[in-house]
N, C-alpha and C. Protein backbone atom coordinates (compact mmCIF):
# COMPACT_ATOMS: atom_id res chain seq x y z
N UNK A 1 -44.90 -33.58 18.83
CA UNK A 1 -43.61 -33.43 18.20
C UNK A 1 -42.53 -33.53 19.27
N UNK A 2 -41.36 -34.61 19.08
CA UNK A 2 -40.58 -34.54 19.97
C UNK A 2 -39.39 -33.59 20.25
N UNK A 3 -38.63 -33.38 21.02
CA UNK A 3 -37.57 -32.19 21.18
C UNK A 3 -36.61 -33.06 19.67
N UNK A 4 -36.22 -33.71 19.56
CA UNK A 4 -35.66 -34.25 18.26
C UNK A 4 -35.88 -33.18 16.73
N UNK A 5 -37.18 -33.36 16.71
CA UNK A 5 -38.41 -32.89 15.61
C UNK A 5 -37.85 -31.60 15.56
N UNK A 6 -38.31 -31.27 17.28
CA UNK A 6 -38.80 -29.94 17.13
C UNK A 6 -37.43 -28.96 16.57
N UNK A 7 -35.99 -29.65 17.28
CA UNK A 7 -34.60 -28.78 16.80
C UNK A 7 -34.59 -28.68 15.19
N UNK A 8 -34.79 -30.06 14.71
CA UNK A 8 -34.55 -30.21 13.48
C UNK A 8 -35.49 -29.26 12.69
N UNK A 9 -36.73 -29.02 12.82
CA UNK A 9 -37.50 -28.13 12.70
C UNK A 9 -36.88 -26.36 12.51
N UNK A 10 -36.39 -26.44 13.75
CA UNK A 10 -36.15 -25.07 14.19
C UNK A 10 -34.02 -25.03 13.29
N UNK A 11 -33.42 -25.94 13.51
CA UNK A 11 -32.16 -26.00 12.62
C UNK A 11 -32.71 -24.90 10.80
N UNK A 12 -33.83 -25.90 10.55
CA UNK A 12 -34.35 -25.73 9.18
C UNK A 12 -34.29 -24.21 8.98
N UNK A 13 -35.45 -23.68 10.03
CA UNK A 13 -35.65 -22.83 9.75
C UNK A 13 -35.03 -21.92 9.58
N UNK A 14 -33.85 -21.33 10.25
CA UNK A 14 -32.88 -20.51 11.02
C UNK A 14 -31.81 -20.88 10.01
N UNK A 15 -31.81 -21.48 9.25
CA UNK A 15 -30.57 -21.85 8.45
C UNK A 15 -29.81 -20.48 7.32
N UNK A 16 -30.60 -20.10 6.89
CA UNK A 16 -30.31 -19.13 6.27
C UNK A 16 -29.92 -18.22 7.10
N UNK A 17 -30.18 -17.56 8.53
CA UNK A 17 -29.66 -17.02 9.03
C UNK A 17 -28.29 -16.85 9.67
N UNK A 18 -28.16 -18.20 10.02
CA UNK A 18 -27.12 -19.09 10.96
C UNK A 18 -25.74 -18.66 9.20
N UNK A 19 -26.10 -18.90 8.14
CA UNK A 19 -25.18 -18.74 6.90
C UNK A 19 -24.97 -17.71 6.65
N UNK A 20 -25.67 -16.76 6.95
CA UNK A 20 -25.23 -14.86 6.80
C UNK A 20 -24.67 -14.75 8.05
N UNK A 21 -24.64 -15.00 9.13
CA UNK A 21 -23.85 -15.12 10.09
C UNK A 21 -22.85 -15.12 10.20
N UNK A 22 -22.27 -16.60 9.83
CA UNK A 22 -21.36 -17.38 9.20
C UNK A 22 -20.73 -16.36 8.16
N UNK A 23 -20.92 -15.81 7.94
CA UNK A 23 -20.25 -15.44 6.08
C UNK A 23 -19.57 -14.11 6.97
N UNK A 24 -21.14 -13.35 7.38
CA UNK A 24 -20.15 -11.98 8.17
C UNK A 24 -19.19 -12.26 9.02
N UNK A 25 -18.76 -13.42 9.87
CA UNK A 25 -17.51 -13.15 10.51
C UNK A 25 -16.52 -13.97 9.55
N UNK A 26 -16.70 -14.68 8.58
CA UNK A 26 -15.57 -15.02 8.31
C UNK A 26 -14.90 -13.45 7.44
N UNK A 27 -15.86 -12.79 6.98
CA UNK A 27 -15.50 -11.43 6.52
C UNK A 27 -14.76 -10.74 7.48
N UNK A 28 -14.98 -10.35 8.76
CA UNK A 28 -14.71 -9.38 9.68
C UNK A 28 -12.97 -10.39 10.00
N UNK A 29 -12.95 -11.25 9.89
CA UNK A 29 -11.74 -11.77 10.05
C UNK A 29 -10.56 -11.75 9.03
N UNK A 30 -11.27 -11.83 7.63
CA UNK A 30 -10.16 -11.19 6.79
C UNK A 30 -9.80 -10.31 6.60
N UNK A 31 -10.77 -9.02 7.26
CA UNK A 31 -10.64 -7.84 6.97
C UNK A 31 -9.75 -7.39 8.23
N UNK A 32 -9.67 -7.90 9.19
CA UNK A 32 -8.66 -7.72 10.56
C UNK A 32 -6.89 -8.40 10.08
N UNK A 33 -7.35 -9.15 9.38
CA UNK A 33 -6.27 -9.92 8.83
C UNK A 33 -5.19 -9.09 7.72
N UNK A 34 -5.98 -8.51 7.22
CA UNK A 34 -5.59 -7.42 6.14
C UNK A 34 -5.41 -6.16 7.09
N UNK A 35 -5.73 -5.62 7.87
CA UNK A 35 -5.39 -4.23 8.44
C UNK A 35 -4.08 -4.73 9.51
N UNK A 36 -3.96 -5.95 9.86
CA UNK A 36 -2.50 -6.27 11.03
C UNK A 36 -1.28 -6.69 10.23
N UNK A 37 -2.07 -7.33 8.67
CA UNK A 37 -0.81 -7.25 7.74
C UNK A 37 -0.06 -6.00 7.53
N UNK A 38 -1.20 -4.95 7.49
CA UNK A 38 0.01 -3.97 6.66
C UNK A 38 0.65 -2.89 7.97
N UNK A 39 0.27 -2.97 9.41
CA UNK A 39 0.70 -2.53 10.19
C UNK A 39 1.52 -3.61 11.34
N UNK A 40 2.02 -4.60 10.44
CA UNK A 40 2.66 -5.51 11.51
C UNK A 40 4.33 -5.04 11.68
N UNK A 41 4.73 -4.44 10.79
CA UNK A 41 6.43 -4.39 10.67
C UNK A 41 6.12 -2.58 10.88
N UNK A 42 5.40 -2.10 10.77
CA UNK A 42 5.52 -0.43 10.69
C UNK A 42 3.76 0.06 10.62
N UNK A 43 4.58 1.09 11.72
CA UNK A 43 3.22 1.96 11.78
C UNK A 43 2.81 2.89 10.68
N UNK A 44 1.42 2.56 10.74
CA UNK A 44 0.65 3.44 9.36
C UNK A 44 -0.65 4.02 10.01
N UNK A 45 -0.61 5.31 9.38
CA UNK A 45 -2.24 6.20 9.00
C UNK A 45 -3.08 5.14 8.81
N UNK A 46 -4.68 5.45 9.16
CA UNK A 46 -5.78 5.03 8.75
C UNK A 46 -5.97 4.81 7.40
N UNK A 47 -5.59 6.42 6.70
CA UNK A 47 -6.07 6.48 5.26
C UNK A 47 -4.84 5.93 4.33
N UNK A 48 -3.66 5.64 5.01
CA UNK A 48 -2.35 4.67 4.63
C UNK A 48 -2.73 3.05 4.32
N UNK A 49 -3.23 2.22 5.53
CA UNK A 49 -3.93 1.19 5.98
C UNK A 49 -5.26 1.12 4.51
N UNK A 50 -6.23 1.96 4.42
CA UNK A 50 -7.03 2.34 3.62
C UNK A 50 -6.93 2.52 2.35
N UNK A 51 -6.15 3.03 2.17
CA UNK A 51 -5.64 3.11 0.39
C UNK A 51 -4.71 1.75 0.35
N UNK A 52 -3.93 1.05 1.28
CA UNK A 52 -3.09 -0.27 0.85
C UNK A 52 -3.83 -1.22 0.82
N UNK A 53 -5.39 -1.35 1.40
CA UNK A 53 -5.82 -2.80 1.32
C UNK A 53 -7.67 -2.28 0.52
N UNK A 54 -7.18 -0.90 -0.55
CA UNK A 54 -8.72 -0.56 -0.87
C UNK A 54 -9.69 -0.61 -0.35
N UNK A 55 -9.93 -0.45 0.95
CA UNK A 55 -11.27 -0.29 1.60
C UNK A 55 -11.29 1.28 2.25
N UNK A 56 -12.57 1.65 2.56
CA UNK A 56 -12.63 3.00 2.51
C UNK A 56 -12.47 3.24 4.13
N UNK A 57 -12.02 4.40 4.41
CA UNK A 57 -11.54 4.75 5.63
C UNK A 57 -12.00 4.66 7.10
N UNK A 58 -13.29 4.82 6.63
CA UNK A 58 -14.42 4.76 7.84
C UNK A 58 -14.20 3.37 8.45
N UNK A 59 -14.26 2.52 7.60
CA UNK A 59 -14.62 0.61 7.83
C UNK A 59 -12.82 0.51 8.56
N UNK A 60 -12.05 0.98 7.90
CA UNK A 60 -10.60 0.69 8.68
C UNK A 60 -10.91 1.40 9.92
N UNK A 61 -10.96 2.33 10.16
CA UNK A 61 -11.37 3.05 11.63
C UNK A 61 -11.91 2.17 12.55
N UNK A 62 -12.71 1.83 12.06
CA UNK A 62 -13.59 0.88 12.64
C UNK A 62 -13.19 -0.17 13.70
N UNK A 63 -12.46 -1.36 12.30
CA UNK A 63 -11.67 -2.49 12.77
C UNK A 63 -10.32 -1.98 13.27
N UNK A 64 -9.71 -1.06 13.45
CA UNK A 64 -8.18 -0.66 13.95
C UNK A 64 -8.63 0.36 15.06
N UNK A 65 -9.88 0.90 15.60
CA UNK A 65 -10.39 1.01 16.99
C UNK A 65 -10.64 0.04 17.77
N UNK A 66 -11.18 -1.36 17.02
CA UNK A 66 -11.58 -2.48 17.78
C UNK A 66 -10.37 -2.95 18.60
N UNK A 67 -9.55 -3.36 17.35
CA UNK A 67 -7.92 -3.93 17.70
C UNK A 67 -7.29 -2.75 18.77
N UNK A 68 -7.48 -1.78 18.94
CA UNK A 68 -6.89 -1.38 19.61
C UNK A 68 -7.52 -1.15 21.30
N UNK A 69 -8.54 -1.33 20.83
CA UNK A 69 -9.58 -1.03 22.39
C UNK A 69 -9.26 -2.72 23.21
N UNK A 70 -9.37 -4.11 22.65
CA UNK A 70 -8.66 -4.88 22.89
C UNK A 70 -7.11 -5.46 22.77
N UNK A 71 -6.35 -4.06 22.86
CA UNK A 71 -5.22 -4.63 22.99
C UNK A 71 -4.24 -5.14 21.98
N UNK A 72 -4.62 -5.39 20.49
CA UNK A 72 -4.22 -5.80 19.65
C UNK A 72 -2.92 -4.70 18.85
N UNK A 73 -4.08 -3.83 19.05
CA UNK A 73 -3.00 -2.54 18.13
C UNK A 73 -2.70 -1.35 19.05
N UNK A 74 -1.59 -1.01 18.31
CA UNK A 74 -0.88 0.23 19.68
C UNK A 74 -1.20 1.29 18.52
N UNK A 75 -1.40 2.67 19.75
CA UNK A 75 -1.30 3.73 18.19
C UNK A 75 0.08 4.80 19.17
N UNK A 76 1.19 5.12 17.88
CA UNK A 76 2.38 5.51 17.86
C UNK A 76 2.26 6.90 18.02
N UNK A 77 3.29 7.45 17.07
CA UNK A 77 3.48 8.86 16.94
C UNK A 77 2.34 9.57 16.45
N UNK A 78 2.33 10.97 16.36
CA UNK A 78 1.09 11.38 15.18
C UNK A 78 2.28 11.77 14.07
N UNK A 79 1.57 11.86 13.12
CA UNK A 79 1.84 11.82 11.50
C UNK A 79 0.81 12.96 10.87
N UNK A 80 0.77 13.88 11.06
CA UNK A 80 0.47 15.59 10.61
C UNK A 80 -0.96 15.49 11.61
N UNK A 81 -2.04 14.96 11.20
CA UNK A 81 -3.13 14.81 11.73
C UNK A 81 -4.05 13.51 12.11
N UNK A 82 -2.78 12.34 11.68
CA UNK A 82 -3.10 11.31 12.53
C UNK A 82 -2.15 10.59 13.23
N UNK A 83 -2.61 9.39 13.78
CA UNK A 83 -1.89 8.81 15.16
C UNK A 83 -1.49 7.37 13.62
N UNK A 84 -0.09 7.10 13.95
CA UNK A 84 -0.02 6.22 13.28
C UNK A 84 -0.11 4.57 14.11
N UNK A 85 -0.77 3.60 13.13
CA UNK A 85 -0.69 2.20 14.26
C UNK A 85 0.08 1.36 14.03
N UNK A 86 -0.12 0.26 14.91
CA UNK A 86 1.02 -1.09 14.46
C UNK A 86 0.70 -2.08 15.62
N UNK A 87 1.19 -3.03 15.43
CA UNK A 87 0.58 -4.21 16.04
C UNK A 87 0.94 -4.40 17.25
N UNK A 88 0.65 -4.53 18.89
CA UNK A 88 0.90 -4.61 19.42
C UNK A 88 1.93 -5.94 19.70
N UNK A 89 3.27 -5.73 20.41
CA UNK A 89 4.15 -6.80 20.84
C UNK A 89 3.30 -7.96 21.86
């Protein structure tokens, strides 16, 4: 079997994987997309962020620790018992 074969072979196989792949980041990107929308003009709570784009609090934590550990998101004042965020300049 030649290296030709053998990719096409191995493409085959892996395909289904390579498409759940695929699917989870185009997810993780709308969902970043949706948490910098609603903190781009004003800083907001987690559970603010969370109740405006219906996803549950934990999963925003999540992606608005990421953004912020790279730089993306600043976190502001606190707001009773949380730090409010917003998009970094």
């Amino acid at each position: 079997m030649g290296n030709k074969a053998a990719l096409k072979a191995l493409r085959q196989e892996r395909s289904a994987s390579v498409a759940a792949a695929r699917q989870s980041i185009k997810a993780h990107k709308q969902m970043i997309k949706k948490v910098k929308e609603q903190i781009k003009d004003e800083g907001r709570t987690i559970p603010e962020i969370a109740k405006a784009i219906d996803v549950p609090a934990s999963q925003v934590l999540v992606f608005v620790s990421t953004l912020k550990k790279y730089g993306e998101v600043v976190e502001g004042a606190k707001d009773g018992d949380y730090f409010k965020y917003q998009v970094a300049d």
